[in-house]
Every structure is written in structure tokens, then in C-alpha cells.
N, C-alpha and C. Protein backbone atom coordinates (compact mmCIF):
# COMPACT_ATOMS: atom_id res chain seq x y z
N UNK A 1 -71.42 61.78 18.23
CA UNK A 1 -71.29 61.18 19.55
C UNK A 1 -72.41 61.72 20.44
N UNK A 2 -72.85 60.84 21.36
CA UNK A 2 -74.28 61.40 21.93
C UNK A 2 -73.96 62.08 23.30
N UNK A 3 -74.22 62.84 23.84
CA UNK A 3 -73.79 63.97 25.25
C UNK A 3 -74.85 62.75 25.79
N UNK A 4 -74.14 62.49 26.56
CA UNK A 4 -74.70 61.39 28.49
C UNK A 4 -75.42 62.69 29.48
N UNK A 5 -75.92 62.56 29.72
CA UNK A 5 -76.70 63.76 31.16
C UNK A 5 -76.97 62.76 32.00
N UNK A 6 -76.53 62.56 33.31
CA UNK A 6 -76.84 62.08 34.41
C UNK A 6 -77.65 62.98 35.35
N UNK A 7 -78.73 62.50 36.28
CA UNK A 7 -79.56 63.33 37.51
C UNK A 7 -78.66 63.19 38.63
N UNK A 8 -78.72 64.47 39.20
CA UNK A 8 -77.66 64.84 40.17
C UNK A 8 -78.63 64.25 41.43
N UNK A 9 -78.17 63.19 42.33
CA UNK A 9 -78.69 62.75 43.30
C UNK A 9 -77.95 63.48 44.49
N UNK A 10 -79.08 63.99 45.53
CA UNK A 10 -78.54 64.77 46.78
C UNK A 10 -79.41 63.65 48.10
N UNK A 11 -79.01 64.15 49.33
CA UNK A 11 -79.61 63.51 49.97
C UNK A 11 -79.95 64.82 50.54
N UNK A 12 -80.06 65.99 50.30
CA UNK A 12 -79.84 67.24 50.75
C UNK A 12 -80.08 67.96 49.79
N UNK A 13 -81.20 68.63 49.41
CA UNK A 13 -81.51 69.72 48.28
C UNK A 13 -80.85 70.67 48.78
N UNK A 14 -79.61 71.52 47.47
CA UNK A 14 -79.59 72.55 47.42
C UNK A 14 -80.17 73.78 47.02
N UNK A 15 -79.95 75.08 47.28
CA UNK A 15 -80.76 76.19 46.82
C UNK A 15 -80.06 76.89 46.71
N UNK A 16 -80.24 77.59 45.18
CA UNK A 16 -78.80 78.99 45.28
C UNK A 16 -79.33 80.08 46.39
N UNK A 17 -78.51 80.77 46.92
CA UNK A 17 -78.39 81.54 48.08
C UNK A 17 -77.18 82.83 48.42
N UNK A 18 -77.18 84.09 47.82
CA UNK A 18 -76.19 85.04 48.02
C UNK A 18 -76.36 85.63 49.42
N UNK A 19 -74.88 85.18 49.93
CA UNK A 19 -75.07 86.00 51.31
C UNK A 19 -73.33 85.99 51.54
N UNK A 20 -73.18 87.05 52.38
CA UNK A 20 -71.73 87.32 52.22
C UNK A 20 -71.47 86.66 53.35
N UNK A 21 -69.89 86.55 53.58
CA UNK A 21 -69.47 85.46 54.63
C UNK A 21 -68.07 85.80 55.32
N UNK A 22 -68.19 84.91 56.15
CA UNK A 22 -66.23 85.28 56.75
C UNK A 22 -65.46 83.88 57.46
N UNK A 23 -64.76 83.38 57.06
CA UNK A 23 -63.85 81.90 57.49
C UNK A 23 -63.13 82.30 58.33
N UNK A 24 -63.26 82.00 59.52
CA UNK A 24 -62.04 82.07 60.31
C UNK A 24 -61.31 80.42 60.97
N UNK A 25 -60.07 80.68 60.89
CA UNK A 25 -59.38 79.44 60.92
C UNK A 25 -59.29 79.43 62.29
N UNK A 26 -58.55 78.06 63.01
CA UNK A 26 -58.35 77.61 64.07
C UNK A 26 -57.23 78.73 64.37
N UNK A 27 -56.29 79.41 63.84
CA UNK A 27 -55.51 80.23 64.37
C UNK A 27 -55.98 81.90 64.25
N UNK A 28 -57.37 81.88 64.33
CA UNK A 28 -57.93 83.38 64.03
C UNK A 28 -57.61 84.09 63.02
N UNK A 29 -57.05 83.46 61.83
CA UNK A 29 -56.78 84.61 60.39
C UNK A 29 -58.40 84.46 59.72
N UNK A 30 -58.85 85.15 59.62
CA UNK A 30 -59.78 85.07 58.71
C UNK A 30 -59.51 85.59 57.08
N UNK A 31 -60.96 85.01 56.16
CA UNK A 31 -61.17 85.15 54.73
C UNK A 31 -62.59 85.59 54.55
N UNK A 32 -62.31 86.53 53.66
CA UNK A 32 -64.01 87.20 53.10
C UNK A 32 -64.58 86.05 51.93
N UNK A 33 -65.68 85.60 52.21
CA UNK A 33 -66.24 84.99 51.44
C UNK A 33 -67.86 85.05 50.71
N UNK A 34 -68.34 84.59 49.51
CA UNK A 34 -69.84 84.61 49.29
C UNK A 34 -70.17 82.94 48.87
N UNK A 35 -71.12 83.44 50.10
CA UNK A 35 -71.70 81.82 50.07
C UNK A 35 -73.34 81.77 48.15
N UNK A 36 -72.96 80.75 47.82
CA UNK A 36 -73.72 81.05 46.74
C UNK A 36 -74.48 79.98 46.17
N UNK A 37 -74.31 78.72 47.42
CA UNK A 37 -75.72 77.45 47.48
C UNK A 37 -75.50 77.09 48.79
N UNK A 38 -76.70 76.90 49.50
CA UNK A 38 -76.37 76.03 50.72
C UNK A 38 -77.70 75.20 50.92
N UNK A 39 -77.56 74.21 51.84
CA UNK A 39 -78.30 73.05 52.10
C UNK A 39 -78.37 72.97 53.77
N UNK A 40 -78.95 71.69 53.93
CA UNK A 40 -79.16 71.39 55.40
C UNK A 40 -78.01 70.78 56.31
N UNK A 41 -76.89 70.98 54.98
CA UNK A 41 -76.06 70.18 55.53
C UNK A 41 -74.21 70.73 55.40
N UNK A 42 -74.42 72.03 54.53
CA UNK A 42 -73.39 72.52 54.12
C UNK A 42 -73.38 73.69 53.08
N UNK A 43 -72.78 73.91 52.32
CA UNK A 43 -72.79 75.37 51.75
C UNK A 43 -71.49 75.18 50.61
N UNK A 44 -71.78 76.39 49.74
CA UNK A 44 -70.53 76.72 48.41
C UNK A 44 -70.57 77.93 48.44
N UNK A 45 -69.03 77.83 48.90
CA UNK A 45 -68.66 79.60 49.03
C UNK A 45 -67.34 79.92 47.66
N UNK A 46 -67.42 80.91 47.38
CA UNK A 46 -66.23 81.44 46.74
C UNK A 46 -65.48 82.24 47.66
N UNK A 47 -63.72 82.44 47.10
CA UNK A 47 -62.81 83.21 48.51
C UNK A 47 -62.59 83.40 47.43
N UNK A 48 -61.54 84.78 47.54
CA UNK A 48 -60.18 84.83 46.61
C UNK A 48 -58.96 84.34 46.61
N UNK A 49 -58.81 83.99 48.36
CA UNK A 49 -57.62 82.68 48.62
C UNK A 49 -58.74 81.19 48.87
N UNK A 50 -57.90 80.40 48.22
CA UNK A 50 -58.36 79.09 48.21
C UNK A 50 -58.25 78.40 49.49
N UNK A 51 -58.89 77.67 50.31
CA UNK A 51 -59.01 77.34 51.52
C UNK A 51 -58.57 75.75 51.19
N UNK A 52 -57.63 74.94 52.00
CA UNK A 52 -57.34 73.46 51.53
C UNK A 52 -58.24 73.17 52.26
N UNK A 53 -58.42 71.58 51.44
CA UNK A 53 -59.95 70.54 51.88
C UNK A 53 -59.18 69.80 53.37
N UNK A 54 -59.79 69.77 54.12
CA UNK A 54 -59.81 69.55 55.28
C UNK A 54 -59.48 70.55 56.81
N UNK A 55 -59.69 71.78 56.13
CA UNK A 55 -59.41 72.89 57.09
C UNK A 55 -61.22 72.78 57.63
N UNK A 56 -60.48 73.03 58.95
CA UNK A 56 -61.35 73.35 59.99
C UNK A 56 -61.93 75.05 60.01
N UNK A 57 -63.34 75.26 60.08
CA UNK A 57 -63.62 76.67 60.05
C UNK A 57 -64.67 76.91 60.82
N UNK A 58 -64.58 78.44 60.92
CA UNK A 58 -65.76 79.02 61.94
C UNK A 58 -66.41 80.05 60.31
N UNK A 59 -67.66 79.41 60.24
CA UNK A 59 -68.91 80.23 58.85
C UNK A 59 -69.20 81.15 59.53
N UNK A 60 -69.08 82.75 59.42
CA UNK A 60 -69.78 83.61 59.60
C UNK A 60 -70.53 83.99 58.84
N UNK A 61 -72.26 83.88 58.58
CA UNK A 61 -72.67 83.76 57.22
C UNK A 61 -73.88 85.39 57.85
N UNK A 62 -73.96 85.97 56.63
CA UNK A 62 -75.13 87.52 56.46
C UNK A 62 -75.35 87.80 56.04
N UNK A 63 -76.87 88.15 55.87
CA UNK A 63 -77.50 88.25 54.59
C UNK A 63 -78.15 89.41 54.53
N UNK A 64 -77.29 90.58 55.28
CA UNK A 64 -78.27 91.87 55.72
C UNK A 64 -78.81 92.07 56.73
N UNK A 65 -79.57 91.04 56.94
CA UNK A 65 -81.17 91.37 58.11
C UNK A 65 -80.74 90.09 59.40
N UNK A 66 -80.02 88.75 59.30
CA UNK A 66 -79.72 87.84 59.99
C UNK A 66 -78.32 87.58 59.83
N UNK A 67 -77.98 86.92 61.22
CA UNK A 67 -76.19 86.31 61.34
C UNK A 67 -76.49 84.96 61.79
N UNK A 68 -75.05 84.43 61.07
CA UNK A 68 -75.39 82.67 61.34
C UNK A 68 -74.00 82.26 61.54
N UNK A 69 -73.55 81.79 61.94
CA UNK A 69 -72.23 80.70 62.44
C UNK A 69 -72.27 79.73 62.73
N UNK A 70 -71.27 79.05 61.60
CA UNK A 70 -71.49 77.45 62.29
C UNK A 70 -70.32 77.00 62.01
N UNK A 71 -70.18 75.80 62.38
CA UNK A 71 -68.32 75.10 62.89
C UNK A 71 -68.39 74.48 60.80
N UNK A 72 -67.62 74.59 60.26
CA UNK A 72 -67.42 73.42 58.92
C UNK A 72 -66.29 72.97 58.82
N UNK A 73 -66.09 72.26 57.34
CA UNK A 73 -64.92 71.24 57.52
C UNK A 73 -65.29 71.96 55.55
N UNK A 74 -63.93 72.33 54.74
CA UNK A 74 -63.40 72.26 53.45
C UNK A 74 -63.90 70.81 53.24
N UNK A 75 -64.28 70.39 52.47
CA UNK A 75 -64.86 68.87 51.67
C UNK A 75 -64.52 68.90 50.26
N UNK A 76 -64.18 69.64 49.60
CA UNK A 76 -63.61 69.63 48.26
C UNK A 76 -63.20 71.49 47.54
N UNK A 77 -62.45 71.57 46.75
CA UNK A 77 -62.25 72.59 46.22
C UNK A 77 -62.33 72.77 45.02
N UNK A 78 -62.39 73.80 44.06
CA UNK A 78 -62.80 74.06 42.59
C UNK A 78 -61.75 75.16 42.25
N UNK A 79 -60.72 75.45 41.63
CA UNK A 79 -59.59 76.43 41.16
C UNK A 79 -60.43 77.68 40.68
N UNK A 80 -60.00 78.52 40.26
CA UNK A 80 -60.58 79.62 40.08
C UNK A 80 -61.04 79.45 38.50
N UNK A 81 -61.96 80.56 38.38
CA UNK A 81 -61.84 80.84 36.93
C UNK A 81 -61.08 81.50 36.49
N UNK A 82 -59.50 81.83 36.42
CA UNK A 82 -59.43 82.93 35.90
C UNK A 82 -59.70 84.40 36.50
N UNK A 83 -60.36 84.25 37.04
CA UNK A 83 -60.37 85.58 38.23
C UNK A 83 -59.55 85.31 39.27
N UNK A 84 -58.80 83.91 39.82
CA UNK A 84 -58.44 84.15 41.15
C UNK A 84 -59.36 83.96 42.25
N UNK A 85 -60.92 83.64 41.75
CA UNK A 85 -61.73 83.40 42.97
C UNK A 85 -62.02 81.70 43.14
N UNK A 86 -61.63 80.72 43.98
CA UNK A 86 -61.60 79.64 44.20
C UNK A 86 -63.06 79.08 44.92
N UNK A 87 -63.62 78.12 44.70
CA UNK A 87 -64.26 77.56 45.06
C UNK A 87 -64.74 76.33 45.98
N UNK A 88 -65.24 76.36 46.93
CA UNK A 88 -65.02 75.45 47.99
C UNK A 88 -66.44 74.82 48.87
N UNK A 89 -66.54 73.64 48.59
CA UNK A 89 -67.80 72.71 49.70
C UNK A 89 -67.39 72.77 50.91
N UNK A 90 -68.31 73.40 51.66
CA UNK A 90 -67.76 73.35 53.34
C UNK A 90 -69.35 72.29 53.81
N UNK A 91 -68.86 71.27 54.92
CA UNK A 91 -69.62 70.38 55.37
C UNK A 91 -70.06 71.54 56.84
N UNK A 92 -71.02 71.48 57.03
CA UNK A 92 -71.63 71.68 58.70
C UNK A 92 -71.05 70.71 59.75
N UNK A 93 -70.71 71.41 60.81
CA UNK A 93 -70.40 70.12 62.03
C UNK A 93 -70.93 70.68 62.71
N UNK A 94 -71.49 69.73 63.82
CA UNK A 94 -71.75 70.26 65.35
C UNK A 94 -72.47 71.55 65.51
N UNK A 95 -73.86 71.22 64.52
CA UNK A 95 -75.24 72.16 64.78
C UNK A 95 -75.40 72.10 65.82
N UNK A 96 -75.58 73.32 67.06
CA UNK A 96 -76.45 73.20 67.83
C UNK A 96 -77.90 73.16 67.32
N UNK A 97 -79.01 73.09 68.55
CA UNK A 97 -79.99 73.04 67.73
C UNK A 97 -80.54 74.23 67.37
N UNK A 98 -80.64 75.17 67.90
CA UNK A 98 -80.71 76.92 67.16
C UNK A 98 -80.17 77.33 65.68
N UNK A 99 -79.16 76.64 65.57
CA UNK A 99 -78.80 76.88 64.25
C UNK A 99 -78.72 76.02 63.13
N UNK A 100 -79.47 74.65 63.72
CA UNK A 100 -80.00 74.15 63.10
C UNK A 100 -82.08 74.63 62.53
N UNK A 101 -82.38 74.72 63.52
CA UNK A 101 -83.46 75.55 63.03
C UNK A 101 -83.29 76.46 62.70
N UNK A 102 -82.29 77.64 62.51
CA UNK A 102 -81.98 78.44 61.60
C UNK A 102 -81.76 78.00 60.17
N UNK A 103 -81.17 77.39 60.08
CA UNK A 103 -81.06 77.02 58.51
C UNK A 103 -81.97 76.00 57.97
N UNK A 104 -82.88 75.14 58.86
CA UNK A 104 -84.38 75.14 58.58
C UNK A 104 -85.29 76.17 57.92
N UNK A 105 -85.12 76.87 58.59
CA UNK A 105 -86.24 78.22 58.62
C UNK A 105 -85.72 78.80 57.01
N UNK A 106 -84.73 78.74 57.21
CA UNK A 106 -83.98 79.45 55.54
C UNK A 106 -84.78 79.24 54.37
N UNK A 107 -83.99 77.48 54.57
CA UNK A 107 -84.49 76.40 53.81
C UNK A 107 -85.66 76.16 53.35
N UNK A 108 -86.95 76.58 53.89
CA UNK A 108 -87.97 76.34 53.92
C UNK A 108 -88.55 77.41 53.06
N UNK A 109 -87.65 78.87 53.09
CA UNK A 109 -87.94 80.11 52.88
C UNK A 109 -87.34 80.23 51.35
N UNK A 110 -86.60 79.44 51.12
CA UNK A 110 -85.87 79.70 50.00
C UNK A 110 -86.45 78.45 49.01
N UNK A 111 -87.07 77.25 49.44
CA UNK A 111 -87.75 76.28 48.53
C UNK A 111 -89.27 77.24 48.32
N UNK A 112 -89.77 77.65 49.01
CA UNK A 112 -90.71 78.04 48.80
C UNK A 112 -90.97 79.28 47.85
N UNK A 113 -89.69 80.01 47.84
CA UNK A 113 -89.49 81.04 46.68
C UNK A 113 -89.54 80.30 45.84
N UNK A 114 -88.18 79.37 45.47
CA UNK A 114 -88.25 78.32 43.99
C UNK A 114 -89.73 77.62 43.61
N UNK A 115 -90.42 77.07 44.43
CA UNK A 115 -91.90 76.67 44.13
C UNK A 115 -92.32 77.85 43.54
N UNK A 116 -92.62 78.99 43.96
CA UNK A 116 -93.32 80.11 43.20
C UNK A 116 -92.86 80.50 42.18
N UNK A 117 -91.44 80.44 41.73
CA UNK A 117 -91.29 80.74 40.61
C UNK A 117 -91.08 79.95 39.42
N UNK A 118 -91.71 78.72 39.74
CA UNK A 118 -91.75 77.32 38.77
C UNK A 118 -92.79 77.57 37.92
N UNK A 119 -92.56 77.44 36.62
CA UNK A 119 -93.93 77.77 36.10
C UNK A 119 -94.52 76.27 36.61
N UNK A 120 -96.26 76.35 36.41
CA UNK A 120 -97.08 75.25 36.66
C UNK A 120 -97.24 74.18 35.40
């Protein structure tokens, strides 16, 4: 039987990206999270509690040296492996524009690593 491979169409290149994180809900409980792809338009974090798809959140995202926050929305979830760590697409809402050129600036910083390490 022949394996099918389809090209993953984005309208939004992702880039893997480790940076640790924090969800806080509309009722102030927060969750420790690691964000581990993000785009211009959203992000994939792992939790150890699973966040349901359509929760409203505040991204506290850090990568050491910079802090970033932005409003998201759960857009789909992934069960754990076996560890208990769940997986989750959070959409961006309501960039200002600062933090939208923040994650420009990322973006730009993190394609440009992947270019260099492409062989030619």
C-alpha cells in the first residue's frame, strides 16, 4: 500500500520556538506552559492541565531576555502523550500594534536562523 504525504499549507509560517509561558484565565487561575511553535498569528503550547478549545486567555510568553502578552483563544487541543502533558493551538486576538511588531521582530529573527541553517 503506498503512504500519501500531503504539503502542509499555512497562510502563516510556523517556526519551532522554546520559550516558557503562563495562561491566565478570565477568572485569574493561571497554568505554566512551553510554547514550542509560534507564528504571526498564534502559537503551540504544551500544559500539564489541558486547557478546553474555546477558553479565553491572557499568553504570558519569556524567553529569558524579553516578555510578551497577548489576549488568545484555545483553537484546538492534542491529549497527552502519556506523560499527562496536553497540547494546545492558541489563536492571537486583539494585537496591539507593539506586540504585533514584537512578534514581527521574532519572526524575522527566527526565519533567519532557519535560512542559515539550511544547507545550500
Amino acid at each position: 500500500m503506498t503512504k500519501l504525504t500531503f504539503a502542509i499549507k499555512r497562510a502563516h509560517p510556523r517556526f519551532s520556538y522554546s520559550a516558557e509561558a503562563e495562561a491566565t484565565f478570565q477568572d485569574g487561575t493561571t497554568v505554566d506552559a512551553q510554547i514550542l511553535e509560534i507564528s504571526s498569528r498564534g502559537c503551540y503550547i504544551d500544559a500539564i492541565k489541558p486547557i478546553p478549545v474555546g477558553t479565553e486567555l491572557q499568553l504570558r510568553i519569556s524567553n529569558g531576555t524579553s516578555l510578551c502578552e497577548l489576549q488568545g483563544k484555545v483553537i484546538y487541543t492534542h491529549p497527552g502523550l502519556g506523560m499527562g502533558i496536553s497540547g494546545m493551538g492558541v489563536l492571537f486576538e486583539d494585537m496591539a500594534e507593539e506586540q504585533r511588531l514584537a512578534i514581527e521582530s521574532l519572526l524575522r529573527e527566527l526565519a533567519s536562523k532557519q535560512a542559515g541553517a539550511s544547507p545550500s
